[in-house]
C-alpha atoms as a PDB file:
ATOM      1  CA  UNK A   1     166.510 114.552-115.768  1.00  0.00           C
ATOM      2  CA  UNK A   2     168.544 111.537-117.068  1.00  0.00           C
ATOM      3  CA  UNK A   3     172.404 111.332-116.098  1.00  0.00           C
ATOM      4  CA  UNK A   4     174.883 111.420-118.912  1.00  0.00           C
ATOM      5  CA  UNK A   5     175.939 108.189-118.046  1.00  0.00           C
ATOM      6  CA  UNK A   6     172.311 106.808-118.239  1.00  0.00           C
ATOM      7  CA  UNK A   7     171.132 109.044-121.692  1.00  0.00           C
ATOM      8  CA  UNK A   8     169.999 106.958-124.869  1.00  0.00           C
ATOM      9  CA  UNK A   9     171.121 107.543-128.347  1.00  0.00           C
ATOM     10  CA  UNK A  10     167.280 107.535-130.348  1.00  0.00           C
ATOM     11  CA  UNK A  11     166.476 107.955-133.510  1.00  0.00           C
ATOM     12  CA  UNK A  12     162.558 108.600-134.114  1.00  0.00           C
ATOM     13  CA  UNK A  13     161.813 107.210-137.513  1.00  0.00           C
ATOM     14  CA  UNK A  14     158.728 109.442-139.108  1.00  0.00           C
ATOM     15  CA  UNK A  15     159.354 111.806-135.857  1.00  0.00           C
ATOM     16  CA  UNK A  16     158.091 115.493-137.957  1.00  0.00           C
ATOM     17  CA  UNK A  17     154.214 113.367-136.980  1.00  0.00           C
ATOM     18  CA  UNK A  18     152.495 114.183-134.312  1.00  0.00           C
ATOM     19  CA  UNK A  19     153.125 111.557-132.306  1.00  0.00           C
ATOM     20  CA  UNK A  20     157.050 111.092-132.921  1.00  0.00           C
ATOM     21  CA  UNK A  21     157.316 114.585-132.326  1.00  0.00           C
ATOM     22  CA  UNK A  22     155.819 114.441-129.014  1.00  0.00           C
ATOM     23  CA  UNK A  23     158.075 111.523-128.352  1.00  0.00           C
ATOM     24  CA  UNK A  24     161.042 113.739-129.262  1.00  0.00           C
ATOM     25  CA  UNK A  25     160.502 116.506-127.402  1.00  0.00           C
ATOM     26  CA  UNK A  26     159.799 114.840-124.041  1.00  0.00           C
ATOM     27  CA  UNK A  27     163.013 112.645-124.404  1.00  0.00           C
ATOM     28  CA  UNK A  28     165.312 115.097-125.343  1.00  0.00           C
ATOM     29  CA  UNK A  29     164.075 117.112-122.527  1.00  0.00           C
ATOM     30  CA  UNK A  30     164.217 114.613-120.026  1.00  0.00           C
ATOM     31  CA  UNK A  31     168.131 114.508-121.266  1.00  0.00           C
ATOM     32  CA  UNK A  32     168.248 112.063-124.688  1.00  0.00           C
ATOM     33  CA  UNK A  33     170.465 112.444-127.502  1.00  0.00           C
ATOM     34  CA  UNK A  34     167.250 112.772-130.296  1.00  0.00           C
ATOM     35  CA  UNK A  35     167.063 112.411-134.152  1.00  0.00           C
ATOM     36  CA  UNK A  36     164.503 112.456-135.763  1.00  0.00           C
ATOM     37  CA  UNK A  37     163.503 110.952-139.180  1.00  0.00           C
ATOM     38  CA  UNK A  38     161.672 112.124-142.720  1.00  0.00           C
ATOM     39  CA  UNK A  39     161.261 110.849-145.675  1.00  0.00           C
ATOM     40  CA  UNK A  40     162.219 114.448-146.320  1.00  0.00           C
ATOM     41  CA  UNK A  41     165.448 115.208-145.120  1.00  0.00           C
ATOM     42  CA  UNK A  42     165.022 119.086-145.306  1.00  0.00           C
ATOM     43  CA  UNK A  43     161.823 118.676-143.460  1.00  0.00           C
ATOM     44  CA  UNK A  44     163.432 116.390-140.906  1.00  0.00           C
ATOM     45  CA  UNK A  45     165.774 119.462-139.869  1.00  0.00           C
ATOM     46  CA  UNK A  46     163.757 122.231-140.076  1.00  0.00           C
ATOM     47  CA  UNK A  47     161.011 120.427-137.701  1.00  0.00           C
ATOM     48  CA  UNK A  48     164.068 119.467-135.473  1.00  0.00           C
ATOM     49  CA  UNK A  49     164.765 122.674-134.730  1.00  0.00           C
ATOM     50  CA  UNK A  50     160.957 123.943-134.025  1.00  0.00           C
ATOM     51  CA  UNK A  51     160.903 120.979-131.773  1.00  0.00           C
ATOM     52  CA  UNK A  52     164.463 122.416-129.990  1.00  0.00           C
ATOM     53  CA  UNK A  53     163.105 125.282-129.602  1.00  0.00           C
ATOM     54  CA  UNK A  54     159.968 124.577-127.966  1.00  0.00           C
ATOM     55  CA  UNK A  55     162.025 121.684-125.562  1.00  0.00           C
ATOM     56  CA  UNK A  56     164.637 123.963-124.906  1.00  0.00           C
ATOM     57  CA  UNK A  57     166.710 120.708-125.659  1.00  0.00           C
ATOM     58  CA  UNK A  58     168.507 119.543-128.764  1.00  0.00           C
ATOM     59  CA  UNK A  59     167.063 117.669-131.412  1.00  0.00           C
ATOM     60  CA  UNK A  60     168.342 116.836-134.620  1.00  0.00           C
ATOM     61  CA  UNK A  61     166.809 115.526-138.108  1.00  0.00           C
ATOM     62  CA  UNK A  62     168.270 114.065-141.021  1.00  0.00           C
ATOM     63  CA  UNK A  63     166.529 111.638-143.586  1.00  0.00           C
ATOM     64  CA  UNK A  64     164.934 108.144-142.297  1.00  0.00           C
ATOM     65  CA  UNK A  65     167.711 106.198-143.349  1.00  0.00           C
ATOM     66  CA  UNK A  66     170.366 108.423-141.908  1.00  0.00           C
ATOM     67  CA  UNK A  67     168.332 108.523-138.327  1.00  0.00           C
ATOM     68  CA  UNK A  68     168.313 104.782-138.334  1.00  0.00           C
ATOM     69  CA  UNK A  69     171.779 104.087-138.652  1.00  0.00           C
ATOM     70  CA  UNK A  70     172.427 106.963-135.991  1.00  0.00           C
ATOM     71  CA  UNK A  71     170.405 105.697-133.066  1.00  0.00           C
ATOM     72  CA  UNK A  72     171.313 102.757-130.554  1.00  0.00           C
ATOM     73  CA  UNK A  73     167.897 102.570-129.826  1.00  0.00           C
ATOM     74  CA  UNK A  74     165.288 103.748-133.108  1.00  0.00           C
ATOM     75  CA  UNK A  75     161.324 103.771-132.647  1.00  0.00           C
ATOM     76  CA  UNK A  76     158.901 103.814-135.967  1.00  0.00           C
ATOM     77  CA  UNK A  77     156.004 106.308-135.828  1.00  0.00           C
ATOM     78  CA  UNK A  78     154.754 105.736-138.960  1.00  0.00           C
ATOM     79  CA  UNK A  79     151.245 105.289-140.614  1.00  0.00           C
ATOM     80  CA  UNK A  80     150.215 101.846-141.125  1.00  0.00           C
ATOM     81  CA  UNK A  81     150.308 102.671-144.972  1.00  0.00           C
ATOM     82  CA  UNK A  82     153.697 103.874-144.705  1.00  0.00           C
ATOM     83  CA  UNK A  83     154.865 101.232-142.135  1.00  0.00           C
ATOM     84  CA  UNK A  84     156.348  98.259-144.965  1.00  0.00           C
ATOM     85  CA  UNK A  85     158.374 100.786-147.009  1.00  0.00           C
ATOM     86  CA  UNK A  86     159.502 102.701-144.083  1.00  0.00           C
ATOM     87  CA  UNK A  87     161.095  99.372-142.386  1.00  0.00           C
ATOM     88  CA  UNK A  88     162.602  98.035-145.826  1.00  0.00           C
ATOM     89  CA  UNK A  89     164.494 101.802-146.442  1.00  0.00           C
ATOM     90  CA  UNK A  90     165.835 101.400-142.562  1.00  0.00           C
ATOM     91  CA  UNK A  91     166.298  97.412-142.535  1.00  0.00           C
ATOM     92  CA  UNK A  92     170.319  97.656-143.083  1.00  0.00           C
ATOM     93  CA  UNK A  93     170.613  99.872-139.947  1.00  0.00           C
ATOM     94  CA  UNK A  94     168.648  97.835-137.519  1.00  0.00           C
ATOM     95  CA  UNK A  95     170.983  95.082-136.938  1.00  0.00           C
ATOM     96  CA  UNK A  96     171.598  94.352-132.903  1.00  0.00           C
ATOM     97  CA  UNK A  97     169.175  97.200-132.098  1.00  0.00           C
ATOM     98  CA  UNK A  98     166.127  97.567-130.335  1.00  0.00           C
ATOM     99  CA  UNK A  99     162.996  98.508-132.640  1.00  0.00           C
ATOM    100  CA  UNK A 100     160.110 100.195-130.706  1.00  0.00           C
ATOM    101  CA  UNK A 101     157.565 100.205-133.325  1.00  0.00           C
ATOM    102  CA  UNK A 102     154.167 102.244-132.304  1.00  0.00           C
ATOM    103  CA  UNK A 103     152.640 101.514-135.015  1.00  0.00           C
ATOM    104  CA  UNK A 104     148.516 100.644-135.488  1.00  0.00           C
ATOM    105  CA  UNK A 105     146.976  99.289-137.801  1.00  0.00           C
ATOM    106  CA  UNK A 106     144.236 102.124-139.105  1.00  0.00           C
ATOM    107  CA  UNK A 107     142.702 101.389-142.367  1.00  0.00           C
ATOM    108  CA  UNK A 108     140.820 104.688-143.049  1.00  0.00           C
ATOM    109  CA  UNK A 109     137.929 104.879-143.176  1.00  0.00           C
ATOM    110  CA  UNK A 110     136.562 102.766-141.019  1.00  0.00           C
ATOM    111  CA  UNK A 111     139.460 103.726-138.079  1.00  0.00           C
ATOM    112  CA  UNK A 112     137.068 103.013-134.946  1.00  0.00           C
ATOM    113  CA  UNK A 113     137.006  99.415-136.690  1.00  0.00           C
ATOM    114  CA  UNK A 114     139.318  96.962-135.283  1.00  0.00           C
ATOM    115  CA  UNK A 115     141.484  95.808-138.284  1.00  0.00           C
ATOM    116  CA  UNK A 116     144.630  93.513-137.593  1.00  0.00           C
ATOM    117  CA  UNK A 117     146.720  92.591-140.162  1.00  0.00           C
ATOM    118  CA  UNK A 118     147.330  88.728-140.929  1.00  0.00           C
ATOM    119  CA  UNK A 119     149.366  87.369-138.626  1.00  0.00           C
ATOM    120  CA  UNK A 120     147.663  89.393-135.229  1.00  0.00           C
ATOM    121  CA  UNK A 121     149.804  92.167-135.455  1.00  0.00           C
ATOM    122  CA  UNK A 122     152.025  94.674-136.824  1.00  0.00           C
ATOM    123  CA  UNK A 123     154.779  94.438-134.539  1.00  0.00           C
ATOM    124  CA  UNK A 124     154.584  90.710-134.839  1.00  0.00           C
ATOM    125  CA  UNK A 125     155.017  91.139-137.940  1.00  0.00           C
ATOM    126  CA  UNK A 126     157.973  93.001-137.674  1.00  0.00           C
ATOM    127  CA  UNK A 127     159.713  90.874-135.451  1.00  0.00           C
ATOM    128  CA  UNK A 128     159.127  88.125-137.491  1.00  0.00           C
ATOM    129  CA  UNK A 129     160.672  90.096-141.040  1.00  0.00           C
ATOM    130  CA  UNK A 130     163.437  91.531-139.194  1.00  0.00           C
ATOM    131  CA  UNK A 131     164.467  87.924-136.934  1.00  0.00           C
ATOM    132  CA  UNK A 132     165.720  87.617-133.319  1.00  0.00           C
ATOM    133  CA  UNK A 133     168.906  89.783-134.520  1.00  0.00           C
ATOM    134  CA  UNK A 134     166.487  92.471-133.822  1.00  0.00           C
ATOM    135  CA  UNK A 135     165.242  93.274-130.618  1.00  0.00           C
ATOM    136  CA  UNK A 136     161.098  94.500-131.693  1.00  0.00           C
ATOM    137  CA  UNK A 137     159.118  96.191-128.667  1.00  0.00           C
ATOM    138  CA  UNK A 138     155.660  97.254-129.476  1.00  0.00           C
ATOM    139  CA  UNK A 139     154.588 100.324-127.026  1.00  0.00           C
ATOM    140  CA  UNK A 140     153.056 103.701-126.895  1.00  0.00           C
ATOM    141  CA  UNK A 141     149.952 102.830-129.513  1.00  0.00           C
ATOM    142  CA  UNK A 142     147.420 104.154-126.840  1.00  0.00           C
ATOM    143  CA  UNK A 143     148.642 107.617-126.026  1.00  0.00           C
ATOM    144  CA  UNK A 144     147.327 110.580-127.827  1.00  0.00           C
ATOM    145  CA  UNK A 145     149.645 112.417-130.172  1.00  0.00           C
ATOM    146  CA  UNK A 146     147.951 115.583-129.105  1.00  0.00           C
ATOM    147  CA  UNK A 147     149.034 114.826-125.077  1.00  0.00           C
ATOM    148  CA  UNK A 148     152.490 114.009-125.709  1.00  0.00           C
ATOM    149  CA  UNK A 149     153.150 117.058-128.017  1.00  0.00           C
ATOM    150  CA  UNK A 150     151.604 119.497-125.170  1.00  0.00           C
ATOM    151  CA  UNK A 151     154.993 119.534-122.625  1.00  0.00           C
ATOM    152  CA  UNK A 152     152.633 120.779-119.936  1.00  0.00           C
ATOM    153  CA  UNK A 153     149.939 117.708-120.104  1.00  0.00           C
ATOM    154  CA  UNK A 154     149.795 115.498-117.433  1.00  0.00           C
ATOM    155  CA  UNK A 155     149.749 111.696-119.041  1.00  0.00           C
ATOM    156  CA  UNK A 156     146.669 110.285-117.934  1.00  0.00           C
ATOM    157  CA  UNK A 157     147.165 106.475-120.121  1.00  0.00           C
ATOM    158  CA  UNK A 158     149.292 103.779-119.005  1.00  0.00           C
ATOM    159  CA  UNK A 159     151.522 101.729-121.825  1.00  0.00           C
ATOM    160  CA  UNK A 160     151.898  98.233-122.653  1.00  0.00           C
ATOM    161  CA  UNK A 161     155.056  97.254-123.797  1.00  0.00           C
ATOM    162  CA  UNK A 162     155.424  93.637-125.128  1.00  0.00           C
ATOM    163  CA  UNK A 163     158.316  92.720-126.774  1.00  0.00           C
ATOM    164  CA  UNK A 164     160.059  88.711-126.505  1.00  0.00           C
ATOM    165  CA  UNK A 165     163.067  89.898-124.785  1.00  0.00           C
ATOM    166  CA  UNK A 166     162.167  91.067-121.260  1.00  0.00           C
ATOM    167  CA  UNK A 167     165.757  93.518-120.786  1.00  0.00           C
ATOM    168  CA  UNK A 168     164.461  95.493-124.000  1.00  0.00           C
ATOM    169  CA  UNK A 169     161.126  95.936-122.507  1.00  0.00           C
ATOM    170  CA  UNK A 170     162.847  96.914-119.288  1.00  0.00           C
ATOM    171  CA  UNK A 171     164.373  99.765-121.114  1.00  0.00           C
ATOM    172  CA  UNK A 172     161.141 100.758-123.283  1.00  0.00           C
ATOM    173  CA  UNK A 173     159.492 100.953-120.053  1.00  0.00           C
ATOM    174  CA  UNK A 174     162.143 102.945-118.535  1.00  0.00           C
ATOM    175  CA  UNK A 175     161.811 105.455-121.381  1.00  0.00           C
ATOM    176  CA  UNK A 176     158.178 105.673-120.520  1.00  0.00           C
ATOM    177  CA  UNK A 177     158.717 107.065-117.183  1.00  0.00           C
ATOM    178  CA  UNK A 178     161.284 109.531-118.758  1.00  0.00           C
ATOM    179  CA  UNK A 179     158.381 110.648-120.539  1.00  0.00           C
ATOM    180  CA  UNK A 180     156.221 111.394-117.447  1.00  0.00           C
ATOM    181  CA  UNK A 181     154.646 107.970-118.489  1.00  0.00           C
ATOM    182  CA  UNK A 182     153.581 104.742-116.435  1.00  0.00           C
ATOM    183  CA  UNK A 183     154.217 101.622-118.596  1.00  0.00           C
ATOM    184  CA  UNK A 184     153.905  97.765-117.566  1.00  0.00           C
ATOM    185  CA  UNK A 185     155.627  94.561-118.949  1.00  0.00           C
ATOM    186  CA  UNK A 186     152.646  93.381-121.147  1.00  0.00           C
ATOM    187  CA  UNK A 187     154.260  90.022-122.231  1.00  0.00           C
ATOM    188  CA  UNK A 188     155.958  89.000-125.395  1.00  0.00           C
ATOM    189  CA  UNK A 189     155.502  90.668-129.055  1.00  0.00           C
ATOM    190  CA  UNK A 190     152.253  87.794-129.707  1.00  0.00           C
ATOM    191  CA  UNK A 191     150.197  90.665-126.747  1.00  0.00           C
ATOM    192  CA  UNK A 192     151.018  93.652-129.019  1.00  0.00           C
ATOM    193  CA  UNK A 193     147.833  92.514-130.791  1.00  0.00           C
ATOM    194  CA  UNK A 194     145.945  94.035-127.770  1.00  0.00           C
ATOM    195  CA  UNK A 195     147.676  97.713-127.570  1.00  0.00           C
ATOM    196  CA  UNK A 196     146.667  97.779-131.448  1.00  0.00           C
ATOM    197  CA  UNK A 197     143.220  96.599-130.999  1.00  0.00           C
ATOM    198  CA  UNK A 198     142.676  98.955-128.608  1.00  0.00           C
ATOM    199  CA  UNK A 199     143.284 102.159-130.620  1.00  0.00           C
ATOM    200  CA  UNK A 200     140.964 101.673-132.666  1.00  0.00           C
ATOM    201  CA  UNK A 201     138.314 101.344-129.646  1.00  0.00           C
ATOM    202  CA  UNK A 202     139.870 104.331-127.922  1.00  0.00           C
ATOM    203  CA  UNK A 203     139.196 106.010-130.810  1.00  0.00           C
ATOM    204  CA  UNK A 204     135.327 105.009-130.584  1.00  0.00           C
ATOM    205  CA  UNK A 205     135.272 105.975-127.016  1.00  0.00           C
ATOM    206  CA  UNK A 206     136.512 109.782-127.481  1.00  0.00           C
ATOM    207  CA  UNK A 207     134.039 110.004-130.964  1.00  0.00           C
ATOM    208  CA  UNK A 208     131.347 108.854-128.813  1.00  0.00           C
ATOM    209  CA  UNK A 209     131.619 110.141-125.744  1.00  0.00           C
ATOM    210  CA  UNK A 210     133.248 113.203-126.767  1.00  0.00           C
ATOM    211  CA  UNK A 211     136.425 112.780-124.628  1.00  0.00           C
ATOM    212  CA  UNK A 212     139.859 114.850-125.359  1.00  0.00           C
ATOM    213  CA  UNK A 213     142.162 111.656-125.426  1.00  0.00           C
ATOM    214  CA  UNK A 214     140.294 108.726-123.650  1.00  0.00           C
ATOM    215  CA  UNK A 215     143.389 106.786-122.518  1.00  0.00           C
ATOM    216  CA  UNK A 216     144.613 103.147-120.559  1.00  0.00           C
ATOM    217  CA  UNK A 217     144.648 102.239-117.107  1.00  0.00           C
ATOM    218  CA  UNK A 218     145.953  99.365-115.584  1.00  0.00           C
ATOM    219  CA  UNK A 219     144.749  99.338-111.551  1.00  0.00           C
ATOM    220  CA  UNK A 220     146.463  97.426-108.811  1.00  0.00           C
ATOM    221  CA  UNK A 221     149.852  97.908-106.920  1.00  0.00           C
ATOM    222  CA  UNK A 222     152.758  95.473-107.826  1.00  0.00           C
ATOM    223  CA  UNK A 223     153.405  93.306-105.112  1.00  0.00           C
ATOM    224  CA  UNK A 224     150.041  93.078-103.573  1.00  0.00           C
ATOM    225  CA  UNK A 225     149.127  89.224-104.403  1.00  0.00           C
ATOM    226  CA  UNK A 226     151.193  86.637-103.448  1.00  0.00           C
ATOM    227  CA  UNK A 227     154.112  86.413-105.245  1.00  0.00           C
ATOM    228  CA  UNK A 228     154.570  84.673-108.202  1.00  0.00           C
ATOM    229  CA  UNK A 229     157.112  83.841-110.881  1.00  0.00           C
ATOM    230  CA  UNK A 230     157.220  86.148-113.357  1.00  0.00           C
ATOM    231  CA  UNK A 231     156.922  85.418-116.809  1.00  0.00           C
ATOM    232  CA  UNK A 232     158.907  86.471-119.622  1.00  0.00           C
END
């Protein structure tokens, strides 16, 4: 459980999904102060307090905009065809933030495809429309929805979080854990190309193999080569 003095503000931007919502409920347990976002305002609220309720932690919702401007810290969970709009409508609220955008880009059909977007990735992208006053971390693109929404799953999938400024990625990562999740500094926001690659091959993997959520694992212990300097 976080300490008060330790607890984020975050605002979940398309949290009534599957995968925001999972996102929302494990934070707010784990002690978070969680909004989450709709286009639909009404919506947002009325899945906010399902979400309470099955937490047994409090969760607010209010439209995408309003979310935005309320969190300190605000992740997108948004389809790919949603992802543009979505981030002009919350663009006047992002200023001095961090952005932890989880987005992938799946082009239906062909979602087992590999498909990155000009420019190598979506949260490139991003950090490139929004500029450095923004802090972008690309993370969580690997885990499936269906995992994080069940409270009682054990994550099996490690995260990559890449991001350009390494104190933002510190906290993403830290936000993992509070999500029963194991995350690693993956490098700056040019490596988020990988983490959205790889959906679409995880994807392959479960159709194929018929696997409930094949997931990530990075092996090794920190600290077991010869030290190094780290890189930002």
């Amino acid at each position: 459980m976080t300490s008060e003095a330790d607890s984020q503000t975050i605002s979940i931007v398309g949290g009534t999904g599957a995968l925001g919502s999972g996102l929302a409920m494990r934070w707010a347990r784990a002690g978070h102060r969680i909004t989450i976002g709709s286009r639909d305002g009404d919506r947002a609220v009325q899945v906010a307090a399902d979400l309470s309720a099955k937490a047994d932690a409090s969760i607010s919702g209010m439209e995408n905009a309003g979310a935005a401007a309320a969190g300190d810290i605000v992740v997108l969970t948004v389809p790919y065809s949603n992802h543009q709009a979505t981030l002009e409508a919350i663009r006047p609220h992002l200023a001095g933030k961090i952005l932890v955008d989880v987005t992938v880009p799946l082009m239906p059909p062909k979602v087992r495809t590999v498909q990155l977007p000009e420019g190598g990735s979506v949260a490139k992208g991003t950090q490139t429309s929004l500029g450095e006053d923004v802090r972008v971390v690309s993370a969580f693109q690997n885990v499936a929805a269906t995992h994080l929404a069940d409270l009682d799953h054990a994550i099996d999938c490690d995260v990559l979080v890449c991001g350009n400024d390494p104190e933002a990625r510190g906290m993403v990562i830290g936000l993992a854990k509070d999500a029963d999740m194991r995350a690693w500094h993956a490098g700056r926001i040019d490596n988020s190309t990988v983490a959205e690659a790889l959906t679409s091959t995880l994807i392959f993997i479960n159709g194929h193999y018929k696997i409930d959520g094949a997931g990530l694992r990075i092996t090794g212990e920190p600290g077991s080569s010869t030290p190094a300097k780290p890189e930002s």
